[in-house]
N, C-alpha and C. Protein backbone atom coordinates (compact mmCIF):
# COMPACT_ATOMS: atom_id res chain seq x y z
N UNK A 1 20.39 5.63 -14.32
CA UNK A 1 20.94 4.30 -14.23
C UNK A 1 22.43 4.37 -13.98
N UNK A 2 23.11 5.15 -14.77
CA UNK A 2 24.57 5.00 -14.50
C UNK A 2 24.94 5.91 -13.25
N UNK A 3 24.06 6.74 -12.85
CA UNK A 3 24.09 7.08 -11.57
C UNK A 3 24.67 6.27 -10.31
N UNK A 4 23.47 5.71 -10.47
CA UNK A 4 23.36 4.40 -9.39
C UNK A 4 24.55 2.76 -9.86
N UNK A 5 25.01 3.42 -10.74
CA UNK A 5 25.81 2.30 -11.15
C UNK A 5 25.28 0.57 -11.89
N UNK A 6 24.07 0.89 -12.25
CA UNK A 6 23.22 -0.52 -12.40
C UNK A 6 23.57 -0.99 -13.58
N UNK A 7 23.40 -2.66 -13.31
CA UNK A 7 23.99 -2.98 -15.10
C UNK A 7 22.73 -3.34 -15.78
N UNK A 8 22.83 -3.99 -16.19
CA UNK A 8 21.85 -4.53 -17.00
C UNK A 8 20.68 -5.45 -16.42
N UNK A 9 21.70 -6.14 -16.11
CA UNK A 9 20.99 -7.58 -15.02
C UNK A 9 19.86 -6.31 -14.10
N UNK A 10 20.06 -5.76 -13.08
CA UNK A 10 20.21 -4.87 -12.42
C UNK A 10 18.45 -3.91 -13.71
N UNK A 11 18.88 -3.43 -14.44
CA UNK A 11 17.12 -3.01 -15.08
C UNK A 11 16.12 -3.73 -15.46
N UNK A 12 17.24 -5.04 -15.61
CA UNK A 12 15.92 -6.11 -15.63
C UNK A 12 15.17 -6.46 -14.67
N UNK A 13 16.35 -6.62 -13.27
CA UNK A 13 14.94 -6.66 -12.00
C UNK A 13 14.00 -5.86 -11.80
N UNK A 14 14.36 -4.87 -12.19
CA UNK A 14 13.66 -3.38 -11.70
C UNK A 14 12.51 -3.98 -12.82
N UNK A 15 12.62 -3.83 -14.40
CA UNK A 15 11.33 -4.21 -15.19
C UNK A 15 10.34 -5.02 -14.31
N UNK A 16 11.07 -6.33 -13.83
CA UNK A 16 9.95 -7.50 -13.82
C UNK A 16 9.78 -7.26 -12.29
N UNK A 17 9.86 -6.08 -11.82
CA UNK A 17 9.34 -6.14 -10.26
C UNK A 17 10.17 -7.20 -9.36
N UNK A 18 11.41 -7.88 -9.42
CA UNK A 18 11.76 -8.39 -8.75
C UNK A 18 12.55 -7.64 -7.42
N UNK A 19 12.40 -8.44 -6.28
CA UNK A 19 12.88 -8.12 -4.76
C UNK A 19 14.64 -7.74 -5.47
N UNK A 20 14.71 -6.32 -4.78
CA UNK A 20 15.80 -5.49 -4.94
C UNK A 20 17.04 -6.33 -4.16
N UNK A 21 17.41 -7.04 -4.26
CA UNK A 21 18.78 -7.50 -3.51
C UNK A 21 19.37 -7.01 -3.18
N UNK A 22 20.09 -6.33 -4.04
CA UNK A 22 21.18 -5.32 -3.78
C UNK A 22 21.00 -4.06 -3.66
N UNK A 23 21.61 -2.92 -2.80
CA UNK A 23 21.67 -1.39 -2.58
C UNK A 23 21.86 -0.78 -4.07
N UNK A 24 22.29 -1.21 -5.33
CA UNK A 24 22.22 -1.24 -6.18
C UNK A 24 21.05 -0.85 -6.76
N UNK A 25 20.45 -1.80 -6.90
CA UNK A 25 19.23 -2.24 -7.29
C UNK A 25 17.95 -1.70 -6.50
N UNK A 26 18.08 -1.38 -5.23
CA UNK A 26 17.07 -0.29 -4.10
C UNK A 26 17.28 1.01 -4.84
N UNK A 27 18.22 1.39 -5.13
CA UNK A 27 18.55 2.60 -5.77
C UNK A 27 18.21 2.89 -6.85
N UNK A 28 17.98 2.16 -7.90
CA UNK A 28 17.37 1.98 -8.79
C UNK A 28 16.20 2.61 -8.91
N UNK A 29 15.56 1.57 -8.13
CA UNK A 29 14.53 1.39 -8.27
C UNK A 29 13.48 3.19 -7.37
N UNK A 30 14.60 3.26 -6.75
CA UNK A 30 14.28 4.81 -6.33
C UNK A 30 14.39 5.81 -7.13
N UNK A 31 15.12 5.65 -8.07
CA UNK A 31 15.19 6.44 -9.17
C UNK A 31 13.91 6.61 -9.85
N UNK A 32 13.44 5.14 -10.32
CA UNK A 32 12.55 4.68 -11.00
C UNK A 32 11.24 5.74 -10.28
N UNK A 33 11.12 5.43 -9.17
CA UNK A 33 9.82 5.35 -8.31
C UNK A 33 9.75 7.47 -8.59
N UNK A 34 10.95 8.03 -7.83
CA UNK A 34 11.39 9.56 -7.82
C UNK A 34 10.90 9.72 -8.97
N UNK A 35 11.21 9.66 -10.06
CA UNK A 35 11.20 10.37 -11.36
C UNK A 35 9.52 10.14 -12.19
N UNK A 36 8.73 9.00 -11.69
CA UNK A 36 7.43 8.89 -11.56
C UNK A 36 6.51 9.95 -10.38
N UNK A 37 7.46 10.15 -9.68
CA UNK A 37 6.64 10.70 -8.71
C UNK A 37 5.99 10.27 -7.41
N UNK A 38 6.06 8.56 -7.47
CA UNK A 38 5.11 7.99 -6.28
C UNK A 38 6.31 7.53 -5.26
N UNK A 39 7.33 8.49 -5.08
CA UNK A 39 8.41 8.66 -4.06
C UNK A 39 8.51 9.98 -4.09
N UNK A 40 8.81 10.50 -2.81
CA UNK A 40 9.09 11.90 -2.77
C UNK A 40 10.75 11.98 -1.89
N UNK A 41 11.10 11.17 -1.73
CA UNK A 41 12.17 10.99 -0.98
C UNK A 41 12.50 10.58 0.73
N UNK A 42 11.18 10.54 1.08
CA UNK A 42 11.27 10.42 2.35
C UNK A 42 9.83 9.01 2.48
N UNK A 43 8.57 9.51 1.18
CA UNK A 43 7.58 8.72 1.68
C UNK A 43 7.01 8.43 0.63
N UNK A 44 6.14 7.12 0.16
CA UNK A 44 5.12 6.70 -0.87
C UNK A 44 3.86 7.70 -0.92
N UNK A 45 3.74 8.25 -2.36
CA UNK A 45 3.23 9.20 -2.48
C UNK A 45 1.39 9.00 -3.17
N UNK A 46 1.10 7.85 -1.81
CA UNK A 46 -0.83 7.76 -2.98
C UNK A 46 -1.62 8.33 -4.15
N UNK A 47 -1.22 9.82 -4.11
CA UNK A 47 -2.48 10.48 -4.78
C UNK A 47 -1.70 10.81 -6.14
N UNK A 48 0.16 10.49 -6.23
CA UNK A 48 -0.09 10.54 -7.69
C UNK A 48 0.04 8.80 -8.20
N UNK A 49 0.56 8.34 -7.25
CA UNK A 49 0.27 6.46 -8.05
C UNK A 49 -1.05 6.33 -8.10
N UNK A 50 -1.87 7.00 -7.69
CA UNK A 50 -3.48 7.01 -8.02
C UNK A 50 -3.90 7.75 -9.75
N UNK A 51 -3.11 8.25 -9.65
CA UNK A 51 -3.17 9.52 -10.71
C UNK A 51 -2.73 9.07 -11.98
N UNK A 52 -1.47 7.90 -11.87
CA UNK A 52 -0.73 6.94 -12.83
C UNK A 52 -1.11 6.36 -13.20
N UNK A 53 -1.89 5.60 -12.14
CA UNK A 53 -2.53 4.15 -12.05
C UNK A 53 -4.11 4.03 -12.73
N UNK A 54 -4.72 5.04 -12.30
CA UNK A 54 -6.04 4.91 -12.56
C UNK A 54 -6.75 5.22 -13.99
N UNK A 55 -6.00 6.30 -14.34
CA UNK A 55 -6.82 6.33 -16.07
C UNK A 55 -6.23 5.24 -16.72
N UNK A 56 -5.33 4.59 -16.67
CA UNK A 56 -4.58 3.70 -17.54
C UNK A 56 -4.91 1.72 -17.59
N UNK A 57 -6.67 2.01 -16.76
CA UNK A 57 -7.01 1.03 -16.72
C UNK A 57 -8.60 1.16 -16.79
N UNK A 58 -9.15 0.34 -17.98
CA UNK A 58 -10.64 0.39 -18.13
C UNK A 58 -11.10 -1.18 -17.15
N UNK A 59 -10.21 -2.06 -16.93
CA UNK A 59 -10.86 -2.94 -16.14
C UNK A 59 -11.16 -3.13 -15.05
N UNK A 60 -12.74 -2.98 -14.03
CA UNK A 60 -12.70 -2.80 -12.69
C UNK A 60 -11.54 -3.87 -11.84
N UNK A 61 -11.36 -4.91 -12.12
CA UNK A 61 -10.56 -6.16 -11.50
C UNK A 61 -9.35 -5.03 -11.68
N UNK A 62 -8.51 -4.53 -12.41
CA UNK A 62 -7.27 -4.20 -12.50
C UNK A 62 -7.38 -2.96 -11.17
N UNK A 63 -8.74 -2.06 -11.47
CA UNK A 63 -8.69 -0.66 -11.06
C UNK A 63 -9.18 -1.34 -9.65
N UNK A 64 -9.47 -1.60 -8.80
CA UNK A 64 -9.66 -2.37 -7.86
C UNK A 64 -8.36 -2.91 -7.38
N UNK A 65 -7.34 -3.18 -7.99
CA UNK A 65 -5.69 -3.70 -7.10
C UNK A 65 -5.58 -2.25 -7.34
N UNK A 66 -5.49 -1.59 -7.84
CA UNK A 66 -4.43 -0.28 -8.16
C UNK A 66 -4.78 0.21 -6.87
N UNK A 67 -6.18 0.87 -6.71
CA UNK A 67 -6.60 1.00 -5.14
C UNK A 67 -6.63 0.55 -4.17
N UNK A 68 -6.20 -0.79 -4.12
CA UNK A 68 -5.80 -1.54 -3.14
C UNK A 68 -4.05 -1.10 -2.87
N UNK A 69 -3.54 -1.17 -4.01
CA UNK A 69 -2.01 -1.04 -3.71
C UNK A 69 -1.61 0.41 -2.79
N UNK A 70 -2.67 1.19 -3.41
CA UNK A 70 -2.64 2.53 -2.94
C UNK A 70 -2.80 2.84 -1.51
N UNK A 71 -3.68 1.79 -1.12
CA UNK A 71 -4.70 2.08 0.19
C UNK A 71 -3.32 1.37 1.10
N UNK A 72 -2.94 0.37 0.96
CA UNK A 72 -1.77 -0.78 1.62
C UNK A 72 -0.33 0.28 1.80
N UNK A 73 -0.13 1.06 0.57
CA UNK A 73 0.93 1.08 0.55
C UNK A 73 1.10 2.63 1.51
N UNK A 74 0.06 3.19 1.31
CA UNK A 74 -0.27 4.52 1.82
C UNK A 74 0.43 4.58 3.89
N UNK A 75 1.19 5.57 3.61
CA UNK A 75 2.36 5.87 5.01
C UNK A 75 3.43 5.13 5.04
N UNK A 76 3.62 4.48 3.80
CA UNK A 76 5.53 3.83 3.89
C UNK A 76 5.93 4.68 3.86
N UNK A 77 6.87 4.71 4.66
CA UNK A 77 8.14 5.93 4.67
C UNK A 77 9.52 5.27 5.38
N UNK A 78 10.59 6.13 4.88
CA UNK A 78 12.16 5.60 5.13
C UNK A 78 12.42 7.08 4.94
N UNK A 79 13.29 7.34 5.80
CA UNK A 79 14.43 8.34 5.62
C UNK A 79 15.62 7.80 4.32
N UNK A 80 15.99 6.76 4.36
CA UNK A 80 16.77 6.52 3.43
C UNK A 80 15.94 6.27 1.82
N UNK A 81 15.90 6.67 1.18
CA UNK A 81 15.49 6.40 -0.31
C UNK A 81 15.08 5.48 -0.90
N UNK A 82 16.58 4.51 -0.83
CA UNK A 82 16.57 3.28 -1.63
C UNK A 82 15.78 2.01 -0.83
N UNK A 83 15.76 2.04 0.58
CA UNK A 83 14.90 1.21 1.47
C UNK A 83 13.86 1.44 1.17
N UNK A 84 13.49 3.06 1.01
CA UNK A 84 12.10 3.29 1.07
C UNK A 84 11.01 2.68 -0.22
N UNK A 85 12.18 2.96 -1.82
CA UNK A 85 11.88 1.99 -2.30
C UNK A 85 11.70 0.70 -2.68
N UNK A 86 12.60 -0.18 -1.55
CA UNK A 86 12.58 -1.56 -1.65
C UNK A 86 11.07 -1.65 -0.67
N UNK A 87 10.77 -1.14 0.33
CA UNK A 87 9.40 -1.03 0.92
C UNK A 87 8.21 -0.72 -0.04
N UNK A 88 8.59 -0.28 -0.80
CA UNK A 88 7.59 -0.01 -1.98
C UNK A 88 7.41 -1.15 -2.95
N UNK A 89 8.47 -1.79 -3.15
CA UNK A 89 7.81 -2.78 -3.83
C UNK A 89 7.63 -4.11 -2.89
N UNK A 90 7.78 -3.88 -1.60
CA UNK A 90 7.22 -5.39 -0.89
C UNK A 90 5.75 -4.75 -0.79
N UNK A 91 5.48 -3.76 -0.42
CA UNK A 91 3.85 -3.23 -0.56
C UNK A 91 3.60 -3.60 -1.40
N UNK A 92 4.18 -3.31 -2.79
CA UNK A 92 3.12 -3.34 -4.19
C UNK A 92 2.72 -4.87 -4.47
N UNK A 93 4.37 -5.57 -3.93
CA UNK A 93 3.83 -7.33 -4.35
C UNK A 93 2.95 -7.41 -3.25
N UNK A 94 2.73 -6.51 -2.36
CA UNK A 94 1.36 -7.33 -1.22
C UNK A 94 1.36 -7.85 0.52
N UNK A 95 2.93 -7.36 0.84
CA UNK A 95 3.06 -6.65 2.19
C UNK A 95 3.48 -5.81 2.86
N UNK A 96 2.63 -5.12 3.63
CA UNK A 96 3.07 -3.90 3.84
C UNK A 96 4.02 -3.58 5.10
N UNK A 97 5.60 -3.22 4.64
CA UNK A 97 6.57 -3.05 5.61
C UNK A 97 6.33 -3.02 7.02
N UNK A 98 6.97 -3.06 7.96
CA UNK A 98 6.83 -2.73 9.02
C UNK A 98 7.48 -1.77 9.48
């Protein structure tokens, strides 16, 4: 966090999934994504947000988006990081970058 310089305001978007505004806040959230694993720095990484995602849900309705998010989000890629994670979360809310 203090990396990227983020304040407070700034981890709260990141919590509630809100659209990254700021390069700030893309950065962040790349942090976030990197240190989980379902960023590798260049691209959205399916098979471990599959890996995150999937034991940590007994309900088919839940486990059913997780694989959906997976399947949608699967070949985002950015050379830059912090885009790549702001592309990551317009996938996850449900469109997939161009």
């Amino acid at each position: 966090m203090e990396q990227e310089g983020a304040t407070k305001l700034d981890i709260h978007g990141v919590k509630s999934l809100n659209w990254p505004e700021t390069r700030t806040r893309r950065c962040l959230y790349a942090c976030v994504f990197e240190h989980s694993g379902i960023l590798d720095g260049k691209r959205f990484v399916k098979e471990v947000f599959l890996q995150k995602g999937e034991p940590h849900t007994e309900n088919e309705q839940v486990l059913k988006a997780v694989r959906a998010v997976a399947k949608r989000c699967d070949g985002v890629a950015n050379n830059d990081q912090c885009e790549l994670a702001a592309d990551i979360v317009e996938c996850i809310k449900g469109k997939k970058p161009d």
